[in-house]
PDB file of N, CA and C in Angstrom:
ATOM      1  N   UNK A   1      -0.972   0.490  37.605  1.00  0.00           N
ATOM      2  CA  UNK A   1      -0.838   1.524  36.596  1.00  0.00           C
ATOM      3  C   UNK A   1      -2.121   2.345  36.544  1.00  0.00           C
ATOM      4  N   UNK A   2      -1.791   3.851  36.648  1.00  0.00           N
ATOM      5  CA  UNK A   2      -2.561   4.321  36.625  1.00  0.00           C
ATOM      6  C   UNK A   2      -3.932   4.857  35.023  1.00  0.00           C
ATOM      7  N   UNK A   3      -5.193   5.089  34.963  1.00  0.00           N
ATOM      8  CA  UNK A   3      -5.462   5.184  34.019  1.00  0.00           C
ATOM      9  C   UNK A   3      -5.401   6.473  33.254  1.00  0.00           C
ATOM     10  N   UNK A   4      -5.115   6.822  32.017  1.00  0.00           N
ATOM     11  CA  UNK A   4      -5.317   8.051  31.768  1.00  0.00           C
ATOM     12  C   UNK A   4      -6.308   9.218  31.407  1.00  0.00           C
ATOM     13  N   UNK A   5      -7.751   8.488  31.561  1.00  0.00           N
ATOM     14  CA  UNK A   5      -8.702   8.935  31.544  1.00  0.00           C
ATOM     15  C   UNK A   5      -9.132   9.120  32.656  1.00  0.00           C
ATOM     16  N   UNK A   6      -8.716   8.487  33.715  1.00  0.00           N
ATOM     17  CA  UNK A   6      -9.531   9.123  34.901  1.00  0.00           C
ATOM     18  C   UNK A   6      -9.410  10.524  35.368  1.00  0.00           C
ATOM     19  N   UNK A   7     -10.746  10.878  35.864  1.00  0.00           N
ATOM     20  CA  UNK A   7     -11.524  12.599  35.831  1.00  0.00           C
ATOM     21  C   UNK A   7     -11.363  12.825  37.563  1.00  0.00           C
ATOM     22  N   UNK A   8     -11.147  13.954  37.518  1.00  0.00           N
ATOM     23  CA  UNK A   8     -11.783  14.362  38.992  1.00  0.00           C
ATOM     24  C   UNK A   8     -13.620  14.016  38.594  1.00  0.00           C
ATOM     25  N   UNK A   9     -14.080  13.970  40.162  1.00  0.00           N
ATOM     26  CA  UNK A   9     -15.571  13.338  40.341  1.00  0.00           C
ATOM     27  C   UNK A   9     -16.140  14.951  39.696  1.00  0.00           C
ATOM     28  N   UNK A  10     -15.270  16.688  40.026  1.00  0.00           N
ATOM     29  CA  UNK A  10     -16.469  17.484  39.696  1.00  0.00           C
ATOM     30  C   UNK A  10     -16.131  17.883  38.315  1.00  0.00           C
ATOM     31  N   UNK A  11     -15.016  17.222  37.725  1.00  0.00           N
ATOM     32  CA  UNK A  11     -14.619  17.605  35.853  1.00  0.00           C
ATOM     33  C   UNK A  11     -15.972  16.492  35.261  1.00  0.00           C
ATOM     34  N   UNK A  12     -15.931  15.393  35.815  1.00  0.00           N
ATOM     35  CA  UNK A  12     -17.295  14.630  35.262  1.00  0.00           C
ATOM     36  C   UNK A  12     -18.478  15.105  35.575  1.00  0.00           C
ATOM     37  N   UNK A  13     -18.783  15.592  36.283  1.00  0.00           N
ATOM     38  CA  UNK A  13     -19.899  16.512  36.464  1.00  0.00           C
ATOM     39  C   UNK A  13     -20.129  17.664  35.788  1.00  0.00           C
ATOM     40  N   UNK A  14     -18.851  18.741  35.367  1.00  0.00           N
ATOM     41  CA  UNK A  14     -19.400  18.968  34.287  1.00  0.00           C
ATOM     42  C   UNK A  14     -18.928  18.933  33.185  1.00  0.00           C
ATOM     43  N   UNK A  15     -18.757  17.703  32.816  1.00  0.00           N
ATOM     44  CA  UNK A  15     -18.820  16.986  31.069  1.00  0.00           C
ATOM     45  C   UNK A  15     -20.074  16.173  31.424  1.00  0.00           C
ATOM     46  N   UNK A  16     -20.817  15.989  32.042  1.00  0.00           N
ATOM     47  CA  UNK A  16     -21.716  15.675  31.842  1.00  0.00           C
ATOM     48  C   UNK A  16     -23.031  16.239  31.841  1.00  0.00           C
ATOM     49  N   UNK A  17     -22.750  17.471  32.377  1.00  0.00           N
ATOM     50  CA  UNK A  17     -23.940  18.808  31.845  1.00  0.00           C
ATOM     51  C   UNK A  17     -24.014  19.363  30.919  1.00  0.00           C
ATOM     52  N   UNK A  18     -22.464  19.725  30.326  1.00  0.00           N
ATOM     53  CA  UNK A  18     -22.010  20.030  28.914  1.00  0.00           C
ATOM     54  C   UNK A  18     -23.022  19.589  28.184  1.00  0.00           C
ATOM     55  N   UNK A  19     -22.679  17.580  28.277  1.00  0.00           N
ATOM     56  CA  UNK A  19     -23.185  17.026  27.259  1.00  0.00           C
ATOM     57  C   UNK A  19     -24.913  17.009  27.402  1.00  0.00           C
ATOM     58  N   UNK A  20     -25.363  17.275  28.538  1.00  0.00           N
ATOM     59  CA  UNK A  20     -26.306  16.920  28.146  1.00  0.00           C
ATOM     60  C   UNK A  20     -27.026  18.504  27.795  1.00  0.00           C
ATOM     61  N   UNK A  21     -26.689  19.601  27.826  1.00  0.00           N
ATOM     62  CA  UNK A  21     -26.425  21.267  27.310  1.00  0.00           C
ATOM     63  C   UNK A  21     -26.491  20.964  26.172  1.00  0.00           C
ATOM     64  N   UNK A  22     -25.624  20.267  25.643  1.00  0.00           N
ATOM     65  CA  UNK A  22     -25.466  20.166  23.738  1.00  0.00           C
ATOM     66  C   UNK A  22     -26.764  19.205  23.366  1.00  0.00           C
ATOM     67  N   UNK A  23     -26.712  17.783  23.861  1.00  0.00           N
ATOM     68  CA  UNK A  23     -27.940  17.378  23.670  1.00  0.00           C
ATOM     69  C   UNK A  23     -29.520  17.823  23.469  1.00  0.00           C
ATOM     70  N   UNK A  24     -29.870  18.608  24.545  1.00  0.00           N
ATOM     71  CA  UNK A  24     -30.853  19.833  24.445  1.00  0.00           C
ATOM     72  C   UNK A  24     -30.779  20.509  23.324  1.00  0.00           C
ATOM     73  N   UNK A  25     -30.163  21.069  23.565  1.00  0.00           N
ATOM     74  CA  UNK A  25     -29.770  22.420  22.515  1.00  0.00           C
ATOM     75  C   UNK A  25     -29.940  21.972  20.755  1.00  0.00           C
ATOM     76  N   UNK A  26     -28.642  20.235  20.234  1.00  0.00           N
ATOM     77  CA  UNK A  26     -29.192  19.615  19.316  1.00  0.00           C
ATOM     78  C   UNK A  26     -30.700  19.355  18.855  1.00  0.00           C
ATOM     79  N   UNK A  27     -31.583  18.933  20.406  1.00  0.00           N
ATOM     80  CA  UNK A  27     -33.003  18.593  19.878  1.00  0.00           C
ATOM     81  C   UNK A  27     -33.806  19.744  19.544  1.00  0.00           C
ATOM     82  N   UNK A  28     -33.510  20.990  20.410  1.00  0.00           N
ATOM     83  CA  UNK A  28     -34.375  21.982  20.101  1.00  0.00           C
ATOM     84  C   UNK A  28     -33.853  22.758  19.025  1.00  0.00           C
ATOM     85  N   UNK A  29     -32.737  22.496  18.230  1.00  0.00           N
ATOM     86  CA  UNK A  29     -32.272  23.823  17.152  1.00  0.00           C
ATOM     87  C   UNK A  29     -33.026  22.390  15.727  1.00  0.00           C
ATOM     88  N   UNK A  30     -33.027  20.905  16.168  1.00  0.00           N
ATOM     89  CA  UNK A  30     -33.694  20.245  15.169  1.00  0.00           C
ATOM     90  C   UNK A  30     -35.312  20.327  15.384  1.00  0.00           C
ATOM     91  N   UNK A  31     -35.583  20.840  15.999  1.00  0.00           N
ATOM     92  CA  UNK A  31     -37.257  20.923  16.216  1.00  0.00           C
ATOM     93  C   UNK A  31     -38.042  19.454  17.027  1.00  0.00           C
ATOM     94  N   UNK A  32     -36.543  18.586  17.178  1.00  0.00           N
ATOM     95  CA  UNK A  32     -37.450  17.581  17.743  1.00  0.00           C
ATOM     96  C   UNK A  32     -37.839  17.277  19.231  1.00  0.00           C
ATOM     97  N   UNK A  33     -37.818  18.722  19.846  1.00  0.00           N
ATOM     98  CA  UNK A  33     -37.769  18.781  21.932  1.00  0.00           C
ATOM     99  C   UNK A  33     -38.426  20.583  21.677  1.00  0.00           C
ATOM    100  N   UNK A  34     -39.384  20.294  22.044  1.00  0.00           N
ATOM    101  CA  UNK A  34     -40.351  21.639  22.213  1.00  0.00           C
ATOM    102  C   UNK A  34     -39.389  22.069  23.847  1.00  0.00           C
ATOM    103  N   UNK A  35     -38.828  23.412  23.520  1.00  0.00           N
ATOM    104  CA  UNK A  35     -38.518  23.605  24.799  1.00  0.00           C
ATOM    105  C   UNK A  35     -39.564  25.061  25.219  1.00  0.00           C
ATOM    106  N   UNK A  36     -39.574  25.322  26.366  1.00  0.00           N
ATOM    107  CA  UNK A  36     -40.893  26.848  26.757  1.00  0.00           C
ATOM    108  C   UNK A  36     -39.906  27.912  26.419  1.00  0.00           C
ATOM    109  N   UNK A  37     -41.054  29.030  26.224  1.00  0.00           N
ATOM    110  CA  UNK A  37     -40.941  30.059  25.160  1.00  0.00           C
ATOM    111  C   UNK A  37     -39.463  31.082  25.573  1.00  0.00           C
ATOM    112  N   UNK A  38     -38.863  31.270  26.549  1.00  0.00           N
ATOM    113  CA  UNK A  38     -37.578  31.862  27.070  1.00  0.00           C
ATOM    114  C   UNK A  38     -36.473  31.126  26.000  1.00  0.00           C
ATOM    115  N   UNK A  39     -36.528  29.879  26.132  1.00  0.00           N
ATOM    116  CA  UNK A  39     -35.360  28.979  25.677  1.00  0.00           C
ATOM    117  C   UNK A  39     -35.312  28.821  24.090  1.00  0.00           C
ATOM    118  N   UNK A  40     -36.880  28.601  23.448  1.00  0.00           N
ATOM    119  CA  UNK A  40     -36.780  28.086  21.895  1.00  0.00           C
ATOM    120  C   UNK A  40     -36.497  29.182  21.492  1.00  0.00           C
ATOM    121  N   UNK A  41     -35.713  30.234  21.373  1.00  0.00           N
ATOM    122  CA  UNK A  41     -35.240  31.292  21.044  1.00  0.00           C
ATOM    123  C   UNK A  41     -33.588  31.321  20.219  1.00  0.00           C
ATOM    124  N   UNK A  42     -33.771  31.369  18.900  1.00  0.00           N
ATOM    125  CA  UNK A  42     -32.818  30.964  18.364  1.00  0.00           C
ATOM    126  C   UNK A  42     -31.400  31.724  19.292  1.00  0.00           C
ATOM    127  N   UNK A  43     -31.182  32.730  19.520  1.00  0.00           N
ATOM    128  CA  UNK A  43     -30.015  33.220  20.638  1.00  0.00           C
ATOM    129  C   UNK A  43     -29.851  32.303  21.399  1.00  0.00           C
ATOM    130  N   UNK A  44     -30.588  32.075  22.254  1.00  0.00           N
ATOM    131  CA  UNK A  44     -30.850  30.657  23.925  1.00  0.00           C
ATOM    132  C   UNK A  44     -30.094  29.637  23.619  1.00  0.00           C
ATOM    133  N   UNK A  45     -30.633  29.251  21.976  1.00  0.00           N
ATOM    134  CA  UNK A  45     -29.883  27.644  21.491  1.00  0.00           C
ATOM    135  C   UNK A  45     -28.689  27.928  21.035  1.00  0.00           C
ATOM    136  N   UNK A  46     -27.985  29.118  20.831  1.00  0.00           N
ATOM    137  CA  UNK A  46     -26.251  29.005  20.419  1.00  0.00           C
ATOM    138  C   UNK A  46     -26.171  29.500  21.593  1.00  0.00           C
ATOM    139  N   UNK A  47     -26.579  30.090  22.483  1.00  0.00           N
ATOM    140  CA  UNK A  47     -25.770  30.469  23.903  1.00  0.00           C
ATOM    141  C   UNK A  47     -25.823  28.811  24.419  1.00  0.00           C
ATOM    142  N   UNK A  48     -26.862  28.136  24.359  1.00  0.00           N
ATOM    143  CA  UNK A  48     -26.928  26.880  25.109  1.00  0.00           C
ATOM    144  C   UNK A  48     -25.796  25.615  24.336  1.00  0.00           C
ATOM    145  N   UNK A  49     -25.346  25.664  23.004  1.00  0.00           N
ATOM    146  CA  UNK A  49     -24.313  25.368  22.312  1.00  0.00           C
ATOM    147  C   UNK A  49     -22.796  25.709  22.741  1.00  0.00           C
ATOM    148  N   UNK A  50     -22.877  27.544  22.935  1.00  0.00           N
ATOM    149  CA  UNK A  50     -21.298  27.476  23.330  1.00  0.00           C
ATOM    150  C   UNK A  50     -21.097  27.268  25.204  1.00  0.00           C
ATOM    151  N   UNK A  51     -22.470  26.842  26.356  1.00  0.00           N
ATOM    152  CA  UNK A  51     -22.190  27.012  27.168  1.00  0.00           C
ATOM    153  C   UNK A  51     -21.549  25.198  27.114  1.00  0.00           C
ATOM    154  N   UNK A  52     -22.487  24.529  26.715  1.00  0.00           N
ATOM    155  CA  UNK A  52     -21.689  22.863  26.523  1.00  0.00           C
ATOM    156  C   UNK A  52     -20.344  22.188  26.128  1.00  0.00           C
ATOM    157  N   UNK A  53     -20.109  23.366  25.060  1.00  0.00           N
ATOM    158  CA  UNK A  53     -18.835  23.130  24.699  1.00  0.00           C
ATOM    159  C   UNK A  53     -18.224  23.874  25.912  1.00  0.00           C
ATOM    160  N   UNK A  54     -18.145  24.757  26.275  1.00  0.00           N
ATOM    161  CA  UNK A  54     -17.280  25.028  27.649  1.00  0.00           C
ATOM    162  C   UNK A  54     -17.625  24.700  29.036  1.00  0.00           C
ATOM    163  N   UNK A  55     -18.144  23.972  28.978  1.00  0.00           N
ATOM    164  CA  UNK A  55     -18.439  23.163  30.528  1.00  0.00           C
ATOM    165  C   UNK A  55     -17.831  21.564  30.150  1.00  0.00           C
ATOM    166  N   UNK A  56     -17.383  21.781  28.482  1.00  0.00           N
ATOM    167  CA  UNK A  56     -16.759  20.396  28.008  1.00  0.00           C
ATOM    168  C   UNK A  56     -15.482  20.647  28.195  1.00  0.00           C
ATOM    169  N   UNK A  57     -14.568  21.898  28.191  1.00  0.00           N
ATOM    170  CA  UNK A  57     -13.557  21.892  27.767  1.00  0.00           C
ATOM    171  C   UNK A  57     -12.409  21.196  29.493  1.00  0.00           C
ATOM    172  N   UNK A  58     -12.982  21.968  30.234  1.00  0.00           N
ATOM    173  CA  UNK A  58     -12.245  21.243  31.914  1.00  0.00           C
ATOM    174  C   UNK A  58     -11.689  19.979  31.775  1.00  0.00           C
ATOM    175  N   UNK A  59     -12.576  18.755  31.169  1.00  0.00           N
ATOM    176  CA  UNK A  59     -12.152  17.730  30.782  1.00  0.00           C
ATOM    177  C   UNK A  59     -10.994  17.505  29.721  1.00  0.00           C
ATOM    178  N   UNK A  60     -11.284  18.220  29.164  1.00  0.00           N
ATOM    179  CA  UNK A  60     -10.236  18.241  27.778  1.00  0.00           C
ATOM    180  C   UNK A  60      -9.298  18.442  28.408  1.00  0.00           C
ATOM    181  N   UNK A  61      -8.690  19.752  28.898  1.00  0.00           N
ATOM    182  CA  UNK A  61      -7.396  20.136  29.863  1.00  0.00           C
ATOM    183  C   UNK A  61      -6.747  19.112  30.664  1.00  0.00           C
ATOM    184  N   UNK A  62      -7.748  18.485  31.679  1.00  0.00           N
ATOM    185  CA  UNK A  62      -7.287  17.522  32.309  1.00  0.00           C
ATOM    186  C   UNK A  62      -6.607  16.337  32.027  1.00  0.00           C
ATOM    187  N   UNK A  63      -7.213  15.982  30.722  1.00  0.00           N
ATOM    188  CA  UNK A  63      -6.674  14.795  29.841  1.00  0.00           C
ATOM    189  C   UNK A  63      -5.749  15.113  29.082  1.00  0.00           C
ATOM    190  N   UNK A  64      -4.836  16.379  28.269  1.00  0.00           N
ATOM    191  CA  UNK A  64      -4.227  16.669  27.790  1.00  0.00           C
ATOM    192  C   UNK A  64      -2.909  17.216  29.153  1.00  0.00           C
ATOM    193  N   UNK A  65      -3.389  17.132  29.974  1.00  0.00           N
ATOM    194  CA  UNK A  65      -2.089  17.471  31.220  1.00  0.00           C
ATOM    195  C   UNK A  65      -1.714  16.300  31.653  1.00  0.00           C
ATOM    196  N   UNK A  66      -2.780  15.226  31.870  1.00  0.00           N
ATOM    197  CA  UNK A  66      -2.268  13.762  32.275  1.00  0.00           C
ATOM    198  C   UNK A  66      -1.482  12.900  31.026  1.00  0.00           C
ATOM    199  N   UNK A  67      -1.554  13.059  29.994  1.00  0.00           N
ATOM    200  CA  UNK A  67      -0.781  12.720  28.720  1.00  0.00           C
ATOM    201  C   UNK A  67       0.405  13.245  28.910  1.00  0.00           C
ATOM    202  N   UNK A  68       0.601  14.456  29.191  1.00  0.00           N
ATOM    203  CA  UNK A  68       1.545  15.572  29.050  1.00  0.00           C
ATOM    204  C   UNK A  68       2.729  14.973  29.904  1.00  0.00           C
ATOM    205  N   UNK A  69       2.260  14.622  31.001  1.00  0.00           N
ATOM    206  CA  UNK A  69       2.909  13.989  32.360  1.00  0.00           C
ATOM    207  C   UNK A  69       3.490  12.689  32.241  1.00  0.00           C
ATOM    208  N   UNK A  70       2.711  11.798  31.554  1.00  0.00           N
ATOM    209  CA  UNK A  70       2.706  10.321  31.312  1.00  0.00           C
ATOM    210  C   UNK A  70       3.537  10.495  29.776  1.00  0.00           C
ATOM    211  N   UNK A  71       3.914  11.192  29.147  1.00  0.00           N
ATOM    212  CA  UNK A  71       5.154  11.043  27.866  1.00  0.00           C
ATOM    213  C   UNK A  71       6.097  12.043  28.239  1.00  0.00           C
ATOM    214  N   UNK A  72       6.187  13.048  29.499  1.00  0.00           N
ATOM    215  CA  UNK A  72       7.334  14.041  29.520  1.00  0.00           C
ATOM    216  C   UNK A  72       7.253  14.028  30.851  1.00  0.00           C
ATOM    217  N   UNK A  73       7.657  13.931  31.648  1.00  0.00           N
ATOM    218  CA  UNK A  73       7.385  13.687  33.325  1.00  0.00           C
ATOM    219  C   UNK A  73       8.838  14.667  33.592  1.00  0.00           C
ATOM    220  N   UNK A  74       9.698  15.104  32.910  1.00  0.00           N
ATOM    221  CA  UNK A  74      10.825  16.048  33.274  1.00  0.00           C
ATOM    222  C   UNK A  74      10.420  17.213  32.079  1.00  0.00           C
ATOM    223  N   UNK A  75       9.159  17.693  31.816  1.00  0.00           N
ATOM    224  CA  UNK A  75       9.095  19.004  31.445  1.00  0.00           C
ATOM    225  C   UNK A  75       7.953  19.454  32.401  1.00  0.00           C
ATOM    226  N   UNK A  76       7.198  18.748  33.100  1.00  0.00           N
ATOM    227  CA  UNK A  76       6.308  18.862  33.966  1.00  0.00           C
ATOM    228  C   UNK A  76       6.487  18.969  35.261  1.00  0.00           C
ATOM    229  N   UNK A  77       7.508  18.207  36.192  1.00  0.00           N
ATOM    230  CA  UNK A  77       7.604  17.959  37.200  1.00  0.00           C
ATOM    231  C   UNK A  77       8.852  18.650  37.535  1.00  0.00           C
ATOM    232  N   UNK A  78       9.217  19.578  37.962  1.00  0.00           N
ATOM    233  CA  UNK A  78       9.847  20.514  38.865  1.00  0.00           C
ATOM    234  C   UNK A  78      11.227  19.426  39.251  1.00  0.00           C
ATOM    235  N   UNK A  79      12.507  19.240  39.054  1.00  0.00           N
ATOM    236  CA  UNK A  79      13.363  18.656  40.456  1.00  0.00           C
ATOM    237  C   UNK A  79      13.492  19.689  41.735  1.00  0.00           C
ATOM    238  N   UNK A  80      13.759  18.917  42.710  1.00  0.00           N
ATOM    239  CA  UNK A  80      13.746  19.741  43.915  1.00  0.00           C
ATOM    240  C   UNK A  80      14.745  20.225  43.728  1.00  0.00           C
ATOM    241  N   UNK A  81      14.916  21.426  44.596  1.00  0.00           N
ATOM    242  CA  UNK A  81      16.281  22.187  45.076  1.00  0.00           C
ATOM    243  C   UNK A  81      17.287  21.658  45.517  1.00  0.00           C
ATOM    244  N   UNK A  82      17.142  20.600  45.894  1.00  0.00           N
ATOM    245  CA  UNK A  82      18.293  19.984  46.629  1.00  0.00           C
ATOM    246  C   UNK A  82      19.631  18.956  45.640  1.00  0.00           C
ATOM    247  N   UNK A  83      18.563  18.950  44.693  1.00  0.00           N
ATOM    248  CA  UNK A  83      18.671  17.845  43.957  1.00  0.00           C
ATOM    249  C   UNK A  83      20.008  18.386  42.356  1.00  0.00           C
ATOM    250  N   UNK A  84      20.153  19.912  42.559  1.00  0.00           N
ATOM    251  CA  UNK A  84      21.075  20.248  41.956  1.00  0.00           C
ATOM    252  C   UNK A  84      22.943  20.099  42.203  1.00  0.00           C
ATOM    253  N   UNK A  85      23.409  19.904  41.113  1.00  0.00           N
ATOM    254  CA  UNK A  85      24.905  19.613  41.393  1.00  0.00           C
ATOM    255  C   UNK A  85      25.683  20.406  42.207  1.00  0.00           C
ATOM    256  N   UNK A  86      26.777  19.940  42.709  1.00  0.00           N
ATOM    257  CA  UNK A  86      27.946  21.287  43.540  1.00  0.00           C
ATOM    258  C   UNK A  86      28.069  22.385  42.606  1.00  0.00           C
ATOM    259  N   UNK A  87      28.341  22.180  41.283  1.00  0.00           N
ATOM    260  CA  UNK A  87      28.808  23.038  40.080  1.00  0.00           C
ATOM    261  C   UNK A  87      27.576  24.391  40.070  1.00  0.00           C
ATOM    262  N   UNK A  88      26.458  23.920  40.190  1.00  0.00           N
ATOM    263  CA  UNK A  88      25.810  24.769  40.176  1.00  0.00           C
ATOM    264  C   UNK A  88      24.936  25.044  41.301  1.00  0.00           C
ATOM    265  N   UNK A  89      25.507  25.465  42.342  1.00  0.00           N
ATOM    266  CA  UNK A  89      25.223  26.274  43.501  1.00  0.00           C
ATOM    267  C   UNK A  89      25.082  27.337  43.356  1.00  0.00           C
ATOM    268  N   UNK A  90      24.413  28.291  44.190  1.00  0.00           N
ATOM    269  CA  UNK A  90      23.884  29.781  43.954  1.00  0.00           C
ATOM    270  C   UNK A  90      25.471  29.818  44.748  1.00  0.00           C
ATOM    271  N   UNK A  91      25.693  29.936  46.396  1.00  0.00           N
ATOM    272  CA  UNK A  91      26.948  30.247  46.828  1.00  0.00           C
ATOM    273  C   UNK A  91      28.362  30.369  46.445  1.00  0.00           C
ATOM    274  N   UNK A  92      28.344  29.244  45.149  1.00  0.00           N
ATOM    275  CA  UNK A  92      29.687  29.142  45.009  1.00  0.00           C
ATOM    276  C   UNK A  92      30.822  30.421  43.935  1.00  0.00           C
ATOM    277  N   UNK A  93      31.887  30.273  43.782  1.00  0.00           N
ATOM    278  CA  UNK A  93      32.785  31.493  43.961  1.00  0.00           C
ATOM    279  C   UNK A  93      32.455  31.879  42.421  1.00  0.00           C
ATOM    280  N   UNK A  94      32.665  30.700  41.872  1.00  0.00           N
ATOM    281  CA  UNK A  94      32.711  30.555  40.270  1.00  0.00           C
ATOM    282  C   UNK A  94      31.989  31.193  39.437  1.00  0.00           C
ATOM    283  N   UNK A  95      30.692  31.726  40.139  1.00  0.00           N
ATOM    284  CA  UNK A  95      29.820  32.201  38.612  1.00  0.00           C
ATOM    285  C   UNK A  95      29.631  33.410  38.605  1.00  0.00           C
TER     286      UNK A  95
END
């Protein structure tokens, strides 16, 4: 059985820049991570806030599509073409 948290290797890569984007960003908007003079710039620290949350969100998607799949697997998954009844054939006389 498969798990439902498992990530592609580059969605963990970046949820894990995200987080550590927000981390930063937390210490320097609390004063407790001196960052150099470009960055401690109150703009820098909400640009560096909303870039974490969206280098977070890839993950989110991924995990909300593998749920999606794993409780509805026939609103997700396509049947093949082949796999439709006689009744409803494109060729036939009836429709």
């Amino acid at each position: 059985m498969r798990a439902i948290g498992k990530l592609p290797k580059g969605v963990l890569i970046l949820e894990f820049i995200g987080m550590m984007l927000l981390a930063v960003a937390l210490l320097s908007v609390s004063d407790s991570l001196s960052l150099p003079e470009p960055f401690s710039r109150p703009e820098v620290q909400i640009l560096m806030i909303f870039l974490g949350v969206l280098l977070m969100l890839p993950a989110a998607v991924v995990v909300i599509l593998q749920v999606a799949k794993r409780l509805a697997p026939q609103l997700m998954n396509r049947p093949p073409q082949y796999s439709r009844s006689e009744r409803e054939k494109d060729n036939d006389a009836n429709h």
